[in-house]
Protein backbone atom coordinates (compact mmCIF):
# COMPACT_ATOMS: atom_id res chain seq x y z
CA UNK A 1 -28.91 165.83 129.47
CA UNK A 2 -30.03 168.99 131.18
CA UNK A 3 -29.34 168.87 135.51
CA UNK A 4 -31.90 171.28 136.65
CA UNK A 5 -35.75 172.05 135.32
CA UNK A 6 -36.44 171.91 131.61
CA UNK A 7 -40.09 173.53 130.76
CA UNK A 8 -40.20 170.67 127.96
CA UNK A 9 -39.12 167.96 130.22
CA UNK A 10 -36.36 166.06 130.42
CA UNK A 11 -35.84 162.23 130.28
CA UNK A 12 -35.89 160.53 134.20
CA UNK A 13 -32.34 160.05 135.90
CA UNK A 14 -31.11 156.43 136.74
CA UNK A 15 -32.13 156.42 140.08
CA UNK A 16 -35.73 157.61 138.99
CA UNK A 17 -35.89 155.06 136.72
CA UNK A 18 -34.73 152.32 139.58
CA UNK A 19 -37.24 153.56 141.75
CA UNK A 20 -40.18 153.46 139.26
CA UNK A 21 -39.21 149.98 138.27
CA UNK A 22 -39.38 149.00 141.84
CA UNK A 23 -43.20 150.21 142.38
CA UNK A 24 -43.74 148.34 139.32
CA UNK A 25 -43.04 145.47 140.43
CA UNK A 26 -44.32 145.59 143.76
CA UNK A 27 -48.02 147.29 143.21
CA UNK A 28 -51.26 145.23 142.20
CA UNK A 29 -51.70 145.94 138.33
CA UNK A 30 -52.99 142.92 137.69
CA UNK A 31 -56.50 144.10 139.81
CA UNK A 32 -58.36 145.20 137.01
CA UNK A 33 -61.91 146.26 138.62
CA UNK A 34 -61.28 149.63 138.15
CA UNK A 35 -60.81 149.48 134.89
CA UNK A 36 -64.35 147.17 134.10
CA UNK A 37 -65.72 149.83 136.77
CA UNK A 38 -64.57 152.76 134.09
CA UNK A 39 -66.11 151.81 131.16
CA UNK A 40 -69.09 150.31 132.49
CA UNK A 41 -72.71 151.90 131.61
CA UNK A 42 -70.58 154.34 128.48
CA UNK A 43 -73.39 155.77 126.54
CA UNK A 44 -71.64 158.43 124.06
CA UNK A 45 -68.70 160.50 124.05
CA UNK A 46 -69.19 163.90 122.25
CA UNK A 47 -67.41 164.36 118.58
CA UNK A 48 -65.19 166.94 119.82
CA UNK A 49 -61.74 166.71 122.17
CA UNK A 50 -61.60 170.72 122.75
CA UNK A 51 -64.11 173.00 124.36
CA UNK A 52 -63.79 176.49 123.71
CA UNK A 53 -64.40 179.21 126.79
CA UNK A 54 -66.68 182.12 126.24
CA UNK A 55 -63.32 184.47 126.27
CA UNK A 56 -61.92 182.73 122.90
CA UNK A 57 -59.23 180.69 124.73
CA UNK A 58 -59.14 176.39 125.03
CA UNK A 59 -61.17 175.78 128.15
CA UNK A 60 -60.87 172.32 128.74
CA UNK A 61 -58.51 169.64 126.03
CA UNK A 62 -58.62 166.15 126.65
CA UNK A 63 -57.05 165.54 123.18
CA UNK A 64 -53.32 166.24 124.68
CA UNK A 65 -53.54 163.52 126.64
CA UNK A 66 -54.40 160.77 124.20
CA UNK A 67 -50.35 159.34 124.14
CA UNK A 68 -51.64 157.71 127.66
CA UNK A 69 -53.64 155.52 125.52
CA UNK A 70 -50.80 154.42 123.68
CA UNK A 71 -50.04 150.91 125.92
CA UNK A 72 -46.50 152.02 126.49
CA UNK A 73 -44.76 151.74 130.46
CA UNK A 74 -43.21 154.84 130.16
CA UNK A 75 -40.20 155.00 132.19
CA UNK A 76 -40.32 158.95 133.62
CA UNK A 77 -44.00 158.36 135.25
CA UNK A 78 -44.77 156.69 138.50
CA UNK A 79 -46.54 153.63 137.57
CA UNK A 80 -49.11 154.06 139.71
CA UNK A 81 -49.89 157.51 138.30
CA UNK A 82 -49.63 156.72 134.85
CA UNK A 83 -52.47 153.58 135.59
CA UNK A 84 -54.46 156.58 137.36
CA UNK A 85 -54.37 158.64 134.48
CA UNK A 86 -55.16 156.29 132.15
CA UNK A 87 -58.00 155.50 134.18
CA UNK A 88 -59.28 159.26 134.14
CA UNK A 89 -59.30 158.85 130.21
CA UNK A 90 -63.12 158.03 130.47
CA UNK A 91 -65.00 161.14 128.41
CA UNK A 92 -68.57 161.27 127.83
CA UNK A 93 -71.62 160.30 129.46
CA UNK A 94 -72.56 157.14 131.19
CA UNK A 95 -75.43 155.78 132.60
CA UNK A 96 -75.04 154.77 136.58
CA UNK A 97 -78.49 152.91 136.77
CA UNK A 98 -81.56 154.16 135.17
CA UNK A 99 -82.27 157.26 136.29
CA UNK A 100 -78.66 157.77 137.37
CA UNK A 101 -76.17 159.38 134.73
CA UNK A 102 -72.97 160.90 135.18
CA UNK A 103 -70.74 163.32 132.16
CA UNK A 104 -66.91 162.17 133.13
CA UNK A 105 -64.05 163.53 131.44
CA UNK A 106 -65.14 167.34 131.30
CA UNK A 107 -63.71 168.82 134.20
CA UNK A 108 -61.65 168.00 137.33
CA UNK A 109 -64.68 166.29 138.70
CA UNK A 110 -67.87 164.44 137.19
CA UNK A 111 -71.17 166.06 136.99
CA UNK A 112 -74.21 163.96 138.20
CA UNK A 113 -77.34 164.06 136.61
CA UNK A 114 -80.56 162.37 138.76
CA UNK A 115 -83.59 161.91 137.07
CA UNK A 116 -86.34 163.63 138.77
CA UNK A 117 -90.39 164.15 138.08
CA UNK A 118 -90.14 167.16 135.63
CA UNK A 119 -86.15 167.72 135.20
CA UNK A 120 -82.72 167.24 136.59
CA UNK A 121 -80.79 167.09 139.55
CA UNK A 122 -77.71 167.89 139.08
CA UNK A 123 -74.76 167.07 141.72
CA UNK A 124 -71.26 169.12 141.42
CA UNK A 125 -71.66 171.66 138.39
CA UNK A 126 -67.79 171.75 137.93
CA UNK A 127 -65.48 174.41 137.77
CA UNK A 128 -66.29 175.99 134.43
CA UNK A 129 -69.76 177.64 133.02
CA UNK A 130 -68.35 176.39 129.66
CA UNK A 131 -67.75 172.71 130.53
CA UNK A 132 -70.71 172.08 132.83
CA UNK A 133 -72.83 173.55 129.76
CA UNK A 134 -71.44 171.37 127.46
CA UNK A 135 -72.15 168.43 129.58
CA UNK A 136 -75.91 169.53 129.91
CA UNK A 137 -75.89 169.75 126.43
CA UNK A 138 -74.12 165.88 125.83
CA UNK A 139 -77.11 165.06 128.21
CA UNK A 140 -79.55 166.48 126.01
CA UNK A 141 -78.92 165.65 123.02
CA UNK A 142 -78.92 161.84 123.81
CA UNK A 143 -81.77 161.60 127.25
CA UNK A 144 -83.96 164.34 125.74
CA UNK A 145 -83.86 167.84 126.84
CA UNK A 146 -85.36 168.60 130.80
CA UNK A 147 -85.21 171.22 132.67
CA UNK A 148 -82.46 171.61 135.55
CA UNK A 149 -84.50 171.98 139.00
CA UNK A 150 -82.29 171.74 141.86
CA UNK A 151 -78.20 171.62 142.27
CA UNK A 152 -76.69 170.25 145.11
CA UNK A 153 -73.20 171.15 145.77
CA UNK A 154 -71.36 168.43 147.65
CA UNK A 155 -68.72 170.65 149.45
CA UNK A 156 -66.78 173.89 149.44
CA UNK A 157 -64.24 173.30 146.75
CA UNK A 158 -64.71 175.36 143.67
CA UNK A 159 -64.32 172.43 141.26
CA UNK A 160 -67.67 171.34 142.44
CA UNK A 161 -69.96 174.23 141.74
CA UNK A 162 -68.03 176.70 139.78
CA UNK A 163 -69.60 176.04 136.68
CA UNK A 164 -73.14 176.35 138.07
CA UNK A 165 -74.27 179.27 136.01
CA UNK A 166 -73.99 176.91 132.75
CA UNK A 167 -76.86 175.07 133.31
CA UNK A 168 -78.39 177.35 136.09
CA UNK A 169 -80.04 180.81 135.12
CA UNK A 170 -79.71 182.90 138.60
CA UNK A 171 -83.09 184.27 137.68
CA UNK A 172 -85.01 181.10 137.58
CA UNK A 173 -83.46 180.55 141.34
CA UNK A 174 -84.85 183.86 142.55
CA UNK A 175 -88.16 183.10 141.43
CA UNK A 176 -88.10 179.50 143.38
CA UNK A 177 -87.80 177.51 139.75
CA UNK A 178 -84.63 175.72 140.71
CA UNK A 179 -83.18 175.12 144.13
CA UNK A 180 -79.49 175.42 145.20
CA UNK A 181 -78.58 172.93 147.79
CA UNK A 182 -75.39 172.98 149.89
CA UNK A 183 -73.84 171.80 153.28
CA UNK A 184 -73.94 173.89 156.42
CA UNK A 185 -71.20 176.90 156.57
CA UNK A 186 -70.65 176.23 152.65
CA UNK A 187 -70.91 179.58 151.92
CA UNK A 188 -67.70 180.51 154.47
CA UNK A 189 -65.61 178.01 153.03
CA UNK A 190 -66.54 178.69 149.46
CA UNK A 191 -65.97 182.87 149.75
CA UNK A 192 -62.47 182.25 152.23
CA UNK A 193 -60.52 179.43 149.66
CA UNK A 194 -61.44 181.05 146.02
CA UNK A 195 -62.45 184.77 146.85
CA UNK A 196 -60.21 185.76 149.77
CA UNK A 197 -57.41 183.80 149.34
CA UNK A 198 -57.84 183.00 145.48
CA UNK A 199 -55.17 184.53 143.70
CA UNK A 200 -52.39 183.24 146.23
CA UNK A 201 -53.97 179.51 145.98
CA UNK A 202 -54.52 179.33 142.39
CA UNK A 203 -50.67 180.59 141.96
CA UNK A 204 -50.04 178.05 144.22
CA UNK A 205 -52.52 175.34 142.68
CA UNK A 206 -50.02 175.80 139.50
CA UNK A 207 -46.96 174.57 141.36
CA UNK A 208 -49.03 171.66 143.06
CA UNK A 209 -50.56 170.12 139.65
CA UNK A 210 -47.94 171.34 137.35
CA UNK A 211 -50.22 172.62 135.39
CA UNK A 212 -48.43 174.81 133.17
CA UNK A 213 -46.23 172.18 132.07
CA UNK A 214 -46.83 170.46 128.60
CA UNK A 215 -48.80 167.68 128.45
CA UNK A 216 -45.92 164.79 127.57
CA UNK A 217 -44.41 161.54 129.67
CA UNK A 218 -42.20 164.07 130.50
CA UNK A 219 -44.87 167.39 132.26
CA UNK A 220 -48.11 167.01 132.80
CA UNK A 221 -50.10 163.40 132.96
CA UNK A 222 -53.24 163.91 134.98
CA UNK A 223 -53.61 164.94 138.96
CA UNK A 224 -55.11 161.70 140.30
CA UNK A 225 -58.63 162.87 141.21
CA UNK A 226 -58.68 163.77 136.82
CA UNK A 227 -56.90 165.37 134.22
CA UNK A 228 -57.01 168.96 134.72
CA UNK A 229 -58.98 172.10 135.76
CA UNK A 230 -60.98 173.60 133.34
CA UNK A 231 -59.76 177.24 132.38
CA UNK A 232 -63.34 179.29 131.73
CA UNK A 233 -65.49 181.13 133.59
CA UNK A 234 -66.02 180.35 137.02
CA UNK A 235 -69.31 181.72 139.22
CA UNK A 236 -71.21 181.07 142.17
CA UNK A 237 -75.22 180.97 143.11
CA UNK A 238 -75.96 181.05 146.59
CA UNK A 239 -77.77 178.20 148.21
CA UNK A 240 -81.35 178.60 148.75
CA UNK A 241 -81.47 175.33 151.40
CA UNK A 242 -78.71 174.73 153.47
CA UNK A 243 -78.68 171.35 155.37
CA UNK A 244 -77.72 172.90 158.81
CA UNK A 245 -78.28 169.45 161.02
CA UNK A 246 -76.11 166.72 160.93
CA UNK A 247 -78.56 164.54 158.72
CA UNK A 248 -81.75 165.88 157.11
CA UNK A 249 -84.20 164.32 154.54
CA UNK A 250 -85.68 166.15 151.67
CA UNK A 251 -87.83 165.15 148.87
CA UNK A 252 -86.67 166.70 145.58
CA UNK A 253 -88.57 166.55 142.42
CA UNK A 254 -90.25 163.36 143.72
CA UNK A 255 -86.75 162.34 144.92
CA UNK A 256 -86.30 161.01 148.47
CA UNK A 257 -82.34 161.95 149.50
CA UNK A 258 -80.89 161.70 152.80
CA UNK A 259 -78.41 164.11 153.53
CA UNK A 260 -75.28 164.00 155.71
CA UNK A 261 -73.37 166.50 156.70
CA UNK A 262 -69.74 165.49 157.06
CA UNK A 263 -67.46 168.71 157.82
CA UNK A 264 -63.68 168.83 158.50
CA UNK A 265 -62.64 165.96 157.07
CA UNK A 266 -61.94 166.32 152.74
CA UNK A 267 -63.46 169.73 152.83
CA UNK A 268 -64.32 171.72 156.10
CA UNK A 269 -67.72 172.05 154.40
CA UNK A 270 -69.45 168.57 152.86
CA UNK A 271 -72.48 166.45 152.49
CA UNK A 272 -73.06 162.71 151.17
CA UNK A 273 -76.70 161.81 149.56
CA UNK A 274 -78.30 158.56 150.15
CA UNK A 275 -81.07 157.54 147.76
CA UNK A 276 -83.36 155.00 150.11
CA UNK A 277 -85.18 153.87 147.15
CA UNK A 278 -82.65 153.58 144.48
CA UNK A 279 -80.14 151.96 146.96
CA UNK A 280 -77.32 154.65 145.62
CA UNK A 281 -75.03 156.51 148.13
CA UNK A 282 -73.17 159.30 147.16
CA UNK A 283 -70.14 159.95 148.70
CA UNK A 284 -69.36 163.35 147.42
CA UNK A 285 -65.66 163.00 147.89
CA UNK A 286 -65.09 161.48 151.16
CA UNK A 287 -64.41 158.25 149.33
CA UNK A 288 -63.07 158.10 145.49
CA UNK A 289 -60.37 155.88 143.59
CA UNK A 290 -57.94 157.41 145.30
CA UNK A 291 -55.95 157.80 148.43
CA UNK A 292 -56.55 161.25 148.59
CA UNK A 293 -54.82 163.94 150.00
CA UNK A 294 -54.31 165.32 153.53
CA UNK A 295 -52.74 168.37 152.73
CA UNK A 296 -52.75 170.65 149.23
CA UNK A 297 -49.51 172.53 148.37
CA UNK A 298 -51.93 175.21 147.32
CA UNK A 299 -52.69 175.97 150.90
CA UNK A 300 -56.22 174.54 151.38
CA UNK A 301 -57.31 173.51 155.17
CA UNK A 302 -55.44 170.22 156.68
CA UNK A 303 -57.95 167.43 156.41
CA UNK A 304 -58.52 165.64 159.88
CA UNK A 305 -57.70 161.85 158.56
CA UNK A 306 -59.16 160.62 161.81
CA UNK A 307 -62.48 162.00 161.30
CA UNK A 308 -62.19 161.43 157.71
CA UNK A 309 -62.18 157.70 158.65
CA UNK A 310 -64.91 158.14 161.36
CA UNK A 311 -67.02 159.24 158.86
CA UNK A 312 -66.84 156.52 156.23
CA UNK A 313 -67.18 153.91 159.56
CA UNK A 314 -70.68 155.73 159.70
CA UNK A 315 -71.47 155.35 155.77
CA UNK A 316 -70.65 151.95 156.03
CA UNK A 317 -72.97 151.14 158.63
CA UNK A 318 -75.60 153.70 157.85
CA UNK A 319 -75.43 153.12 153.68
CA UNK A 320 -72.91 150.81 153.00
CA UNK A 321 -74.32 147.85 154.23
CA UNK A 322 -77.41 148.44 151.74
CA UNK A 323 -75.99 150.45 149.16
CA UNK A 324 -76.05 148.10 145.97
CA UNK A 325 -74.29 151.25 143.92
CA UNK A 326 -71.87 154.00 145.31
CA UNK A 327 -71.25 156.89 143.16
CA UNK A 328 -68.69 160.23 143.80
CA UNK A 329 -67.95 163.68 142.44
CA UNK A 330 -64.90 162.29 140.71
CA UNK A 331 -63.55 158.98 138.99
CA UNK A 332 -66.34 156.31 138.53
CA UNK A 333 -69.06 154.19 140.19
CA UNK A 334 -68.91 150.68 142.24
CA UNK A 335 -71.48 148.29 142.01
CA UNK A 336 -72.90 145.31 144.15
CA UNK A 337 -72.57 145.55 147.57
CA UNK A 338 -69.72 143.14 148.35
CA UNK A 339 -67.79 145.68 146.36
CA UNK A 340 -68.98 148.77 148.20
CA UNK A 341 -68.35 147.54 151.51
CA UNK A 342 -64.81 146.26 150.77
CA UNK A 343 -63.73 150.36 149.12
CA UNK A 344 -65.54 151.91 152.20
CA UNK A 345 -63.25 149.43 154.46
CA UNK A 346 -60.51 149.69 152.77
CA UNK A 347 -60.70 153.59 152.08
CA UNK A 348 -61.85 153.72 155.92
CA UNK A 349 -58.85 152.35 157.32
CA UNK A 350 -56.39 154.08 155.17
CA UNK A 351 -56.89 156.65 156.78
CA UNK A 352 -57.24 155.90 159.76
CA UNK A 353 -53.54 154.03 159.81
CA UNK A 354 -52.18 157.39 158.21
CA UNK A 355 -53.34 159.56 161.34
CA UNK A 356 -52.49 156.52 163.87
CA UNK A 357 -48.98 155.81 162.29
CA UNK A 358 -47.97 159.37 161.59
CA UNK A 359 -48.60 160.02 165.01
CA UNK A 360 -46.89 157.03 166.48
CA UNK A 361 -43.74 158.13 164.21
CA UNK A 362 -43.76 160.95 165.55
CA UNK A 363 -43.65 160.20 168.76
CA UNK A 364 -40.82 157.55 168.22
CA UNK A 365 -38.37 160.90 166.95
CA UNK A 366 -39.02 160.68 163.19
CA UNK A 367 -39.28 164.36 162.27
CA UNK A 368 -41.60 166.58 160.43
CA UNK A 369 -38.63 166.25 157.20
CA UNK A 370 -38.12 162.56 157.33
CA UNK A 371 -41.19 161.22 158.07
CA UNK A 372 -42.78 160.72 154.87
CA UNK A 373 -39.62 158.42 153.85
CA UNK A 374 -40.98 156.18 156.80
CA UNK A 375 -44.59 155.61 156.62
CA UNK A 376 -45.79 153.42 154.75
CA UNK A 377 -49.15 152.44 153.69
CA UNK A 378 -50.74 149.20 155.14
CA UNK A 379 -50.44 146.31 152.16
């Protein structure tokens, strides 16, 4: 058995394995919400696994992953991960509510389609031209073809709009058909992550998702927030409205939305959409089905946990406590209300106990090296 890295993988040592059978034992598997919560509202999953880029290469494969399916416990993932990535299995499109309809499973993140007067609004056009058209195609072909009219882009990370000019013609936004609609100082944050700094963080983004690695029990299972990045052609559109105050309303297509601006805290450059009339809050992703990260290895800003938590204390009390669905740029919806309050409390004060007990550590000697062996989540 190899010692060191093996770009095939090698089988887990016996202290792995100890340590995996511990969280196995000790974590909630048999909560099975999310996985209802996954499947509900499936409407069709395209025929194919593969879709091609424009350059010739594989774009985006969810066919490599398929062993996860297989019902095995396999012994070199972290249980928890392996449930997550099993989770992030969901491909296709699915309807939210009517009106409502989200493509899963062709990108890092979802893309959100919101039925408007005359066409689409469409929330986070992923990362790729090539995936994001394909999902505006899957949309097509089974809710009828409609125009796209406006594109909000929740925040500054380039999973969320890269693939914009796949469903967006840049023309059609110069001459005022289609709006572009982003969070105040999006632009900054977009142009000094992926333009200025892009070759050193995508090198880096390879180390932090293992990207590279083959897809096996023993490389590369999924990343938590979904299964990979897509690997086409990535583009941006500037915004034609920016939502500069901290909350603004605007009436899209004959859509009411209230926006909320929601800066240094998951992305130094965010918004969440409430619907008033459909009862739906979108978080963006200030709250998924995840406990997400505070800092990327790939060298993204720190995210402020404090005022992460501040501002899902404010959704709850602004949106949460009406909110009867709550929908986000990646993983899948919640419905009924009971259900959204107790993920926005729950999400809420996980990270607020992160910044509070990281700090109190801190102060009590544990160093910047040993801490993480000493926090420990609230149960």
């Amino acid at each position: 058995q190899p010692e060191h890295f093996h770009p095939k993988g090698k089988p887990p040592s016996k202290h792995t394995i100890a340590v995996l059978e511990q969280a196995r034992k000790t974590l909630p598997f048999s909560d099975a919400r999310d996985f209802e919560e996954q499947k509900k509202g499936f409407i069709a999953a395209p025929k194919f696994k593969k879709i091609m880029a424009d350059a010739g290469n594989v774009a985006w494969d969810m066919e490599r992953y398929e062993w996860l399916l297989e019902g095995e416990n396999f012994a070199s993932i972290h249980p928890s991960l392996q449930r997550q990535s099993k989770l992030n299995m969901n491909y296709g499109l699915y309807e939210v509510i009517p009106g409502f309809y989200q493509v899963r499973g062709f990108d890092l993140a979802n893309i959100t389609f919101v039925k408007g007067e005359t066409g689409w609004i469409v929330f986070d056009p992923l990362t790729a031209a090539e995936t994001a058209r394909a999902a505006k195609e899957l949309v097509d072909e089974h809710l009828g073809e409609r125009p796209v009219v406006a594109v909000v882009y929740s925040h500054s990370h380039v999973d969320h709009w890269g693939g914009v000019r796949g469903i967006v013609d840049e023309a059609d936004v110069r001459a005022g058909k289609v709006q572009i609609i982003a969070p105040r100082d999006f632009m900054e944050y977009a142009v000094s992550e992926n333009v200025y700094a892009g070759n050193a963080m995508n090198r880096r983004l390879f180390y932090q998702y293992g990207v590279l690695l083959p897809a096996s029990p023993y490389g590369h299972a999924g990343q938590g927030l979904g299964k990979n990045v897509a690997a086409g052609n990535l583009g941006l559109i500037a915004p034609t409205r920016v939502i500069e105050k901290d909350i603004e309303v605007l009436t899209v297509d004959g859509v009411k939305m209230e926006f909320k601006n929601t800066p240094g805290a998951e992305a130094p450059a965010q918004i969440q959409t409430w619907f008033p009339e459909s009862k739906v809050y979108w978080t963006g992703e200030d709250v998924t089905g995840v406990f997400h990260n505070i800092y990327t290895l790939r060298g993204a800003l720190v995210r402020d946990a404090l005022r992460w938590s501040k501002y899902i204390n404010e959704a709850l009390y602004r949106y949460g406590k009406q909110a009867e669905v709550m929908i986000a740029s990646h993983h899948w919806p919640r419905w009924g209300n009971e259900r959204v309050q107790e993920v926005l409390r729950g999400q809420r004060d996980l990270y607020a106990n992160i910044n509070n007990q990281v700090l109190h550590l801190a102060n009590q000697g544990v160093t910047i090296n040993q801490i993480h062996n000493v926090y420990e989540t609230p149960k």
